[in-house]
Protein backbone atom coordinates (compact mmCIF):
# COMPACT_ATOMS: atom_id res chain seq x y z
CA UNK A 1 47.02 47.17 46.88
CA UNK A 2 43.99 49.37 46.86
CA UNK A 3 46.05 52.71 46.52
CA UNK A 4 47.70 51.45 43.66
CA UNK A 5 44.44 50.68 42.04
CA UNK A 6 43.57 53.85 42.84
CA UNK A 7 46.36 55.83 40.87
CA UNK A 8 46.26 53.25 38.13
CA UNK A 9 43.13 54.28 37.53
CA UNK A 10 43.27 58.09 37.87
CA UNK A 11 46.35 57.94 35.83
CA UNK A 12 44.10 56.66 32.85
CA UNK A 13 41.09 59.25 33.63
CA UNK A 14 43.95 61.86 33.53
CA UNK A 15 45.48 60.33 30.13
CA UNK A 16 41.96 60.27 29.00
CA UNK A 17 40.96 64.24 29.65
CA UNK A 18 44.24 65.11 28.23
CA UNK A 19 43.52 63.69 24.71
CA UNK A 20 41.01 65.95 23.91
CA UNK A 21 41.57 69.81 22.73
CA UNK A 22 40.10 72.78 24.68
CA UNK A 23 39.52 75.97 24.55
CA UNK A 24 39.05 79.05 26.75
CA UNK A 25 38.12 82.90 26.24
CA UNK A 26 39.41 85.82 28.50
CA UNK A 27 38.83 89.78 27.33
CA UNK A 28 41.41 92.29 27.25
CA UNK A 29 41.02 95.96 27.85
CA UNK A 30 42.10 97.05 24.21
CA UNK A 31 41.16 101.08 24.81
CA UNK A 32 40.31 102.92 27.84
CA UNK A 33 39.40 106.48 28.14
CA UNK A 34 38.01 107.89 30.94
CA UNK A 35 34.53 106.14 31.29
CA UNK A 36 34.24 104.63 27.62
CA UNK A 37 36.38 101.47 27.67
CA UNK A 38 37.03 99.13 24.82
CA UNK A 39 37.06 95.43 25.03
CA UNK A 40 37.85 92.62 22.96
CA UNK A 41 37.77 89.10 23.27
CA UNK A 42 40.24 86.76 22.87
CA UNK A 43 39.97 82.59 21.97
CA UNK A 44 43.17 80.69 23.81
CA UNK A 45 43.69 76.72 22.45
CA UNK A 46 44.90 73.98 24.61
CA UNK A 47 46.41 70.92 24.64
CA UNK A 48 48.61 68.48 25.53
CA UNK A 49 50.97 66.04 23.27
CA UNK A 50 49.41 63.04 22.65
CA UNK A 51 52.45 60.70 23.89
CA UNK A 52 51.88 62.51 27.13
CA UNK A 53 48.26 61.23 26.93
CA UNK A 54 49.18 57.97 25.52
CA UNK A 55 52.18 56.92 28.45
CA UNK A 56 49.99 58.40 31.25
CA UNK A 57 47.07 55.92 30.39
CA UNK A 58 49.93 53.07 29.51
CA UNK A 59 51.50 53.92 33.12
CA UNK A 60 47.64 53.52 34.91
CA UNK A 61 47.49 50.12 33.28
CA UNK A 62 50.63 49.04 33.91
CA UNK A 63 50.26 50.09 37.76
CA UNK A 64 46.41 49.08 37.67
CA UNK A 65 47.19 45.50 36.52
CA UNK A 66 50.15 45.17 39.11
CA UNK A 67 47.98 46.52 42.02
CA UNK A 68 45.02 43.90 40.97
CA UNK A 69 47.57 40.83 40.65
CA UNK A 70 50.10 41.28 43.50
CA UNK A 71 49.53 39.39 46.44
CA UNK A 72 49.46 40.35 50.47
């Protein structure tokens, strides 16, 4: 019972972080000569469909409310 609690509930936390949009920067090498080197950098975007999102916190109710209710 208290594992599936457990995953209900992580399943929604995971739902819940995937909703939201994010974004990351990483530089490239654009021009290198010798010792003078170029950089620039570049934005990446981030995320996830939101019916992923939506069935993963749908699943972590589905298995939270079965893991509270079920009996020993």
């Amino acid at each position: 019972m208290k594992s599936a609690i457990i995953t209900g509930a992580v399943l929604i936390v995971i739902g819940l972080a995937l909703l939201g949009q994010y974004s990351y920067t990483t530089q490239e090498s654009v021009f290198k000569l010798g010792p003078i080197q170029a950089t620039a950098e570049k934005t990446h975007t981030f995320s996830a469909p939101p019916e992923l999102s939506w069935a993963l916190i749908a699943g972590g109710a589905i298995v939270l409310i079965f893991g509270a209710t079920r009996k020993r």
